[in-house]
Protein backbone atom coordinates (compact mmCIF):
# COMPACT_ATOMS: atom_id res chain seq x y z
CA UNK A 1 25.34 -12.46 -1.46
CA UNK A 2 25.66 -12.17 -5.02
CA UNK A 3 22.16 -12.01 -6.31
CA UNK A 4 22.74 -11.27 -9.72
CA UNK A 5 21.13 -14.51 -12.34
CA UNK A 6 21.75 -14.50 -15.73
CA UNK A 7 18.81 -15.21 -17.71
CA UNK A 8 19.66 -17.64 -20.80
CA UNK A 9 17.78 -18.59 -23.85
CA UNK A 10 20.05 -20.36 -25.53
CA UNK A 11 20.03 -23.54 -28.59
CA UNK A 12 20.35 -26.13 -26.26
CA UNK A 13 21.36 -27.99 -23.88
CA UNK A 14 25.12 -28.12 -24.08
CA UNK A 15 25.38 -24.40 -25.08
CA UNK A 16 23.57 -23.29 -22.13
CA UNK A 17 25.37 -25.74 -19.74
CA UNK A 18 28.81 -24.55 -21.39
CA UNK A 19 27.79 -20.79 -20.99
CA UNK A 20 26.67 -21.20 -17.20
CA UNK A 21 29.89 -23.24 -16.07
CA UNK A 22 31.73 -20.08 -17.89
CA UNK A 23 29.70 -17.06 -15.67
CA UNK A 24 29.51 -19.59 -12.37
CA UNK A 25 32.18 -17.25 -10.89
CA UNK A 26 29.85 -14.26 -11.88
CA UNK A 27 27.05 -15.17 -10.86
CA UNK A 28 24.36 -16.20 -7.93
CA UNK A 29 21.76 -18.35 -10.14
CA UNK A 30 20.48 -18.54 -13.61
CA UNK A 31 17.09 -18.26 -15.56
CA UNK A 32 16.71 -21.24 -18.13
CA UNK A 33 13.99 -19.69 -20.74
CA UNK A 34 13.36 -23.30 -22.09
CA UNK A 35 10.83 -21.92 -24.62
CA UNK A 36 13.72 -19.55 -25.88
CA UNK A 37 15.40 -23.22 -26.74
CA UNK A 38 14.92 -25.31 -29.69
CA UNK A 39 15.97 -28.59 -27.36
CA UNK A 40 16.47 -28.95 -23.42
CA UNK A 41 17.21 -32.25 -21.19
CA UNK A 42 15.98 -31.35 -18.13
CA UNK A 43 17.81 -33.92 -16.48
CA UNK A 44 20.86 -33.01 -17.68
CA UNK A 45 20.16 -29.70 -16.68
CA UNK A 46 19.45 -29.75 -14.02
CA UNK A 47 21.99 -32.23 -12.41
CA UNK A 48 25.12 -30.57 -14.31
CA UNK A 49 24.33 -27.19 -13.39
CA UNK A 50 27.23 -25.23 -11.57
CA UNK A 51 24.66 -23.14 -9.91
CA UNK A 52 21.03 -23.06 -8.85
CA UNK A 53 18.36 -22.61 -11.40
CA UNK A 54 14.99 -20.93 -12.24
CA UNK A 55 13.24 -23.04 -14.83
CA UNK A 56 10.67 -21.20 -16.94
CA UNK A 57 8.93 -21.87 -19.85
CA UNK A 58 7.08 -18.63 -21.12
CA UNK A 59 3.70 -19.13 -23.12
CA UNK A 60 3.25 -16.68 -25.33
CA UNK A 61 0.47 -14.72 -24.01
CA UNK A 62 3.09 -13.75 -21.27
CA UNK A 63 5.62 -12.34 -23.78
CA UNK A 64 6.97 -15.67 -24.45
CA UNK A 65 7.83 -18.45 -27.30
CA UNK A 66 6.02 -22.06 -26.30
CA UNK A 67 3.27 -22.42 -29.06
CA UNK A 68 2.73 -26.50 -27.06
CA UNK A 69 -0.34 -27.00 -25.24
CA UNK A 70 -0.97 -25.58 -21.67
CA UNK A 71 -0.84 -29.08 -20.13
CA UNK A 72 1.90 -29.93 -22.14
CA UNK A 73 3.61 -26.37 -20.62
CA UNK A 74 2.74 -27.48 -17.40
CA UNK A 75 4.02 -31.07 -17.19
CA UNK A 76 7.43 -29.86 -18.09
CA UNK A 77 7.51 -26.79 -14.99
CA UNK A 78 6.10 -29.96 -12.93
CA UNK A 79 8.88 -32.38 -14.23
CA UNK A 80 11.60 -29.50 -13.00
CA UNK A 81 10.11 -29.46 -10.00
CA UNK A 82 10.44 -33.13 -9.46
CA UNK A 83 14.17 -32.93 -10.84
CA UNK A 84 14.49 -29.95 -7.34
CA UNK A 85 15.54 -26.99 -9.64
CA UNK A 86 15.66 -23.82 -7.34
CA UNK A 87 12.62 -22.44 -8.67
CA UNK A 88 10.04 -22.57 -11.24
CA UNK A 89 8.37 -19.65 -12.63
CA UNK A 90 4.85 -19.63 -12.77
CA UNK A 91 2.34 -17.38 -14.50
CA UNK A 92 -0.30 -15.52 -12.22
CA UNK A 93 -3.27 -17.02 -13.92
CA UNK A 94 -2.27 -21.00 -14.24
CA UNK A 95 -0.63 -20.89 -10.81
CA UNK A 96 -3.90 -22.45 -9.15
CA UNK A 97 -3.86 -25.21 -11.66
CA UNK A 98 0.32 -26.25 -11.48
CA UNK A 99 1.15 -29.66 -10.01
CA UNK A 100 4.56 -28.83 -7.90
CA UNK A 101 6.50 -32.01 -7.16
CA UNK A 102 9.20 -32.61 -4.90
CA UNK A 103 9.60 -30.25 -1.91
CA UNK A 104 13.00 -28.20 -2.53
CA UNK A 105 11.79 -26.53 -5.52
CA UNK A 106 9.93 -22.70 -4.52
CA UNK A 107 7.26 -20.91 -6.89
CA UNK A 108 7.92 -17.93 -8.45
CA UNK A 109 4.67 -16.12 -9.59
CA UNK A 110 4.93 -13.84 -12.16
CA UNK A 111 3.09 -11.30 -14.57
CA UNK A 112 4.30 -9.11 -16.93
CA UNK A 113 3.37 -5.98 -19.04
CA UNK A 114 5.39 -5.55 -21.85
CA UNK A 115 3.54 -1.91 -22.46
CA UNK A 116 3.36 -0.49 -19.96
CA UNK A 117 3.81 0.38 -16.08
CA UNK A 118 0.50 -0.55 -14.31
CA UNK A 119 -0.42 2.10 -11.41
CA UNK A 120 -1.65 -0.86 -9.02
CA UNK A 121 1.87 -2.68 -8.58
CA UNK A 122 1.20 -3.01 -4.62
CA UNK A 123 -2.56 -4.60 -5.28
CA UNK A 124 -0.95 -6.96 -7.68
CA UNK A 125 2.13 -7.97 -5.72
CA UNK A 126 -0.59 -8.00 -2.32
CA UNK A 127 -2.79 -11.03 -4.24
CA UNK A 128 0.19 -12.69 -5.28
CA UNK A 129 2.05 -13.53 -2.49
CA UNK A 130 -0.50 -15.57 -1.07
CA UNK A 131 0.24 -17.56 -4.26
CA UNK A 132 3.70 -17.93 -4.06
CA UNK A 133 7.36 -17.76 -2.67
CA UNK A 134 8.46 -14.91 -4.47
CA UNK A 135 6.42 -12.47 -6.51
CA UNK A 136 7.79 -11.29 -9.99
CA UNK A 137 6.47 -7.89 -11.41
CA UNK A 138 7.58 -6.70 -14.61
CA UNK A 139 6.70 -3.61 -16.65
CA UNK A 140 8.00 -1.63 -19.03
CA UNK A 141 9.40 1.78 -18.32
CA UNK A 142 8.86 4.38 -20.90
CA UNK A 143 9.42 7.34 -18.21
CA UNK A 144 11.58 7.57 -14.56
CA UNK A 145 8.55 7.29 -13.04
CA UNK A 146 7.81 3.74 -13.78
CA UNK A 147 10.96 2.96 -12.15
CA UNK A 148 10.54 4.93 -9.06
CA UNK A 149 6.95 2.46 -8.68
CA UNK A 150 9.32 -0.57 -9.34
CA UNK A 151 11.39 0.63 -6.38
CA UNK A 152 9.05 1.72 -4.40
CA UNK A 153 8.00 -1.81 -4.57
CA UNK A 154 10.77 -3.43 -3.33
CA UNK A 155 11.40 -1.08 -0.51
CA UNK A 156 8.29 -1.78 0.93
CA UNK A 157 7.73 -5.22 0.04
CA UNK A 158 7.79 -7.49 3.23
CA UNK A 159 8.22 -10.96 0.79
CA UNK A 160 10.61 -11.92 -1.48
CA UNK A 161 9.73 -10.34 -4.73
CA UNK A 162 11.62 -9.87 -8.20
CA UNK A 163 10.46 -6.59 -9.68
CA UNK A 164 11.71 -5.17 -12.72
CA UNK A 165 11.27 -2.03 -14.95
CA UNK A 166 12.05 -3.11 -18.84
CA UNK A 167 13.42 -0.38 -21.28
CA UNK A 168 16.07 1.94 -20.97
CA UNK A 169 14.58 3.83 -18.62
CA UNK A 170 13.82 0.89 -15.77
CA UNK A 171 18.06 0.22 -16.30
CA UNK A 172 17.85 1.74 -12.78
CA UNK A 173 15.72 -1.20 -11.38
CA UNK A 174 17.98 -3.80 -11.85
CA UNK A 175 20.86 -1.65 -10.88
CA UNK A 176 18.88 -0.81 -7.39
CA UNK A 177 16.80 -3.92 -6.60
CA UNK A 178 19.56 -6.05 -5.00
CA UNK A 179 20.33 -3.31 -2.28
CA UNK A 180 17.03 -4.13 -0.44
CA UNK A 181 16.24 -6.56 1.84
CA UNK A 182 13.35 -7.84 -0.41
CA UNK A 183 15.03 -8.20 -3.60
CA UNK A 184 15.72 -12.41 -4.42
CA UNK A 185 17.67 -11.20 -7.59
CA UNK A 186 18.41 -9.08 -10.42
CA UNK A 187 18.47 -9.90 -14.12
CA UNK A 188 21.23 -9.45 -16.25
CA UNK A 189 22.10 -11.02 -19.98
CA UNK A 190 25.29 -13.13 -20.61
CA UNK A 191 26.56 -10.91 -23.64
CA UNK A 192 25.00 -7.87 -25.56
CA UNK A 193 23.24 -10.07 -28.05
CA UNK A 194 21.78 -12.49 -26.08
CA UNK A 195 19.52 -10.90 -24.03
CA UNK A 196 16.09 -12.09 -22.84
CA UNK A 197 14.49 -8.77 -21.85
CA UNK A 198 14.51 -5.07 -23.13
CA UNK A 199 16.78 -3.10 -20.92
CA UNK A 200 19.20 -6.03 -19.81
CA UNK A 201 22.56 -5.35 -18.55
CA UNK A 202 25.18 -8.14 -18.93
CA UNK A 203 26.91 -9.85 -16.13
CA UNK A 204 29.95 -8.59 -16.85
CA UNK A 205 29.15 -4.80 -16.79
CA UNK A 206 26.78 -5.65 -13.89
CA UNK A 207 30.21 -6.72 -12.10
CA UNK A 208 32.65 -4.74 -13.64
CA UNK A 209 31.45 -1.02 -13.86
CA UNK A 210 28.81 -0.85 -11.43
CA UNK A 211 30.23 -3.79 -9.00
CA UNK A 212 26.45 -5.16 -8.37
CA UNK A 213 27.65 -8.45 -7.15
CA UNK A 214 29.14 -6.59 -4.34
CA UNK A 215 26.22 -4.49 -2.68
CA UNK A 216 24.09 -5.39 0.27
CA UNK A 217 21.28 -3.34 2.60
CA UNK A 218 24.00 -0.88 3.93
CA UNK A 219 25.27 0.38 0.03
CA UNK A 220 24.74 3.58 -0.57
CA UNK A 221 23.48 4.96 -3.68
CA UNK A 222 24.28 7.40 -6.10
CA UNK A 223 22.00 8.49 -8.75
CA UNK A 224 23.31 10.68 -11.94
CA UNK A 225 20.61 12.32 -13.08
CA UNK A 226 21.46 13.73 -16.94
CA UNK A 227 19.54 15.54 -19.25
CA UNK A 228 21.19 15.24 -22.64
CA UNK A 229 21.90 11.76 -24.36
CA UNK A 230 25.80 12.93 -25.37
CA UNK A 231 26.30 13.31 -21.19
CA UNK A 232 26.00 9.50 -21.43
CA UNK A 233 29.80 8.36 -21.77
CA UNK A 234 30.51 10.92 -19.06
CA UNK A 235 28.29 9.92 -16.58
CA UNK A 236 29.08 6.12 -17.13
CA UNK A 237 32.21 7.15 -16.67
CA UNK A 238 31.85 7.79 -13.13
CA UNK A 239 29.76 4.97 -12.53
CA UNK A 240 32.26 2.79 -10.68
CA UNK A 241 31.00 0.51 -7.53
CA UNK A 242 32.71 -1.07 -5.42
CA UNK A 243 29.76 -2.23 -2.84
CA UNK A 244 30.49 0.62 -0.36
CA UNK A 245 28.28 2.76 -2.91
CA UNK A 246 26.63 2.25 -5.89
CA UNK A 247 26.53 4.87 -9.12
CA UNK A 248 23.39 4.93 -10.91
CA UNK A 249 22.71 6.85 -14.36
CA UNK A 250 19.27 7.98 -15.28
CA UNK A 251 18.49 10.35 -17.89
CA UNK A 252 15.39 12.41 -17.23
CA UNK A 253 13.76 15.61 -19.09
CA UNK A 254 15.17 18.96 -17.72
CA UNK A 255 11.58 19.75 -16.01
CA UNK A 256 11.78 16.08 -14.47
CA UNK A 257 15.29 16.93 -12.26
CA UNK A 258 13.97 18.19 -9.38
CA UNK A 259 10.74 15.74 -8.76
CA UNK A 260 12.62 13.09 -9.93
CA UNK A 261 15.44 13.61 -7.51
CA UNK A 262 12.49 14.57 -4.51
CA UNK A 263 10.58 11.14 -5.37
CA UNK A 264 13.99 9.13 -4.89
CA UNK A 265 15.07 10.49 -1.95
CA UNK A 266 11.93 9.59 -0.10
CA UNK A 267 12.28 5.97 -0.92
CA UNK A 268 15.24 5.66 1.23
CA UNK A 269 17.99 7.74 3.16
CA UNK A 270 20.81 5.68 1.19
CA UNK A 271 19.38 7.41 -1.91
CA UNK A 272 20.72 10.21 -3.29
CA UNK A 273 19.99 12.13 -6.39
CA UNK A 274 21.94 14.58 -7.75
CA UNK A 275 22.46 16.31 -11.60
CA UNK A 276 25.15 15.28 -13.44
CA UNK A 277 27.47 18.91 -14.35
CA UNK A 278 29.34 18.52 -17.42
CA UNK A 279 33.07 19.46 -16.51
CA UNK A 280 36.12 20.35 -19.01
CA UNK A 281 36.95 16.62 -17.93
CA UNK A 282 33.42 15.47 -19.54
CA UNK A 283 32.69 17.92 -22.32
């Protein structure tokens, strides 16, 4: 199953209709950021899209753009609910108070730090999933080790959940996430400059260098630990998938190889992380 969804925040309607009947062939579902979009027709939307979507409109006290009132907010999630979208994505603390209609449409509950990488990730993800259908975590990752939590997340997570480290150094999350059983998807952007999230990957590279849209609970994986930014076009380099195993690169400090590599490995057997060695091939 190809769980990689583009997330789009595009003009409007037709451009974002035009851009997911491009990537249909790429991808599993999309995220419409509808505060991201100075006009939307939900219907339209909704009924012409190629694949399934996750409707979200993200007030800005969640990292997003809709300056409307919260009913106002509100009516519109309800409205794509009626019109059976996928999914809707719900905040953590207006959840209680959302008016779901139609029965095909499942509730994402999410929360995001844009700071940080809270140390309670299980606590939170353990009160929301009482809340929800799937549970979305997102932090930001300013250090491995905020990436290793997202991970550790979704390995042990016995729910759907989307769970994401932002930032260069959570690139591993969305790389990883979809080769667990409790992974619903992985983010990726549908061109450099149009992405929604710090740390996005695009659908193509997703696909074409690290073949994500090929992995499954059975892929192994390969993490390249490097130490100096120049390694970097090397290790991409051999960062090839093709769903029997998938390369991951992760820079790290020097003094972070070896717990970095120990902390990995005890999320999983099919994890395996090694140091990337400079050859006269990759100078």
């Amino acid at each position: 199953m190809n769980r990689i969804a583009v997330a789009l925040g595009l003009e409007d309607t037709a451009t974002t209709l035009d851009e997911l009947h491009r990537l249909d062939n790429s991808i599993g579902m999309a995220e419409i950021r509808l505060d991201l979009m100075e006009e939307f027709d939900l219907d339209l939307l909704i009924a012409n899209s190629p694949c399934p979507l996750i409707v979200t409109c993200r007030p800005q006290r969640e990292g997003g753009s809709f300056s409307g009132s919260e009913s106002e907010r509100l009516e519109i999630l309800s409205r794509a609910s009626a019109l059976g979208c996928a999914f809707v994505d719900i905040e953590w603390d207006c959840v209680s108070t959302f008016q779901k209609r139609g029965n095909s449409t499942r509730i994402i509950v999410s929360r995001h730090f844009y700071d940080s990488m809270p140390a309670d990730l299980w606590e939170h993800y353990s009160i929301m999933r009482g809340q929800s259908d799937v549970v979305k975590l997102v932090g930001f990752a300013d250090q491995i080790a905020g990436s290793i939590s997202i991970i550790e997340l979704i390995v042990k997570a016995d729910s759907p959940v989307i769970a994401i480290a932002m930032g260069t150094a959570g690139r591993m999350t969305r790389l990883m996430a979809p080769c667990f059983d409790a992974c619903l998807l992985t983010y990726a952007s549908s061109s450099a400059t149009t992405g929604t999230a710090p740390g996005q990957i695009t659908v193509r590279e997703m696909i074409d260098r690290f073949g994500v849209d090929r992995v499954n609970t059975d892929t192994g994986i390969d993490v390249h630990l490097y130490t100096d930014p120049a390694q970097e076009p090397a290790v991409l380099a051999i960062c090839r998938g093709n769903g029997d195993r998938l390369h991951v690169p992760a820079q790290v400090d020097a003094e972070q190889v070896g717990p970095v590599a120990k902390a990995l490995g005890q999320l999983s057997p099919r994890i395996h992380a090694t140091l990337f060695q400079s050859s006269p091939a990759h100078p």
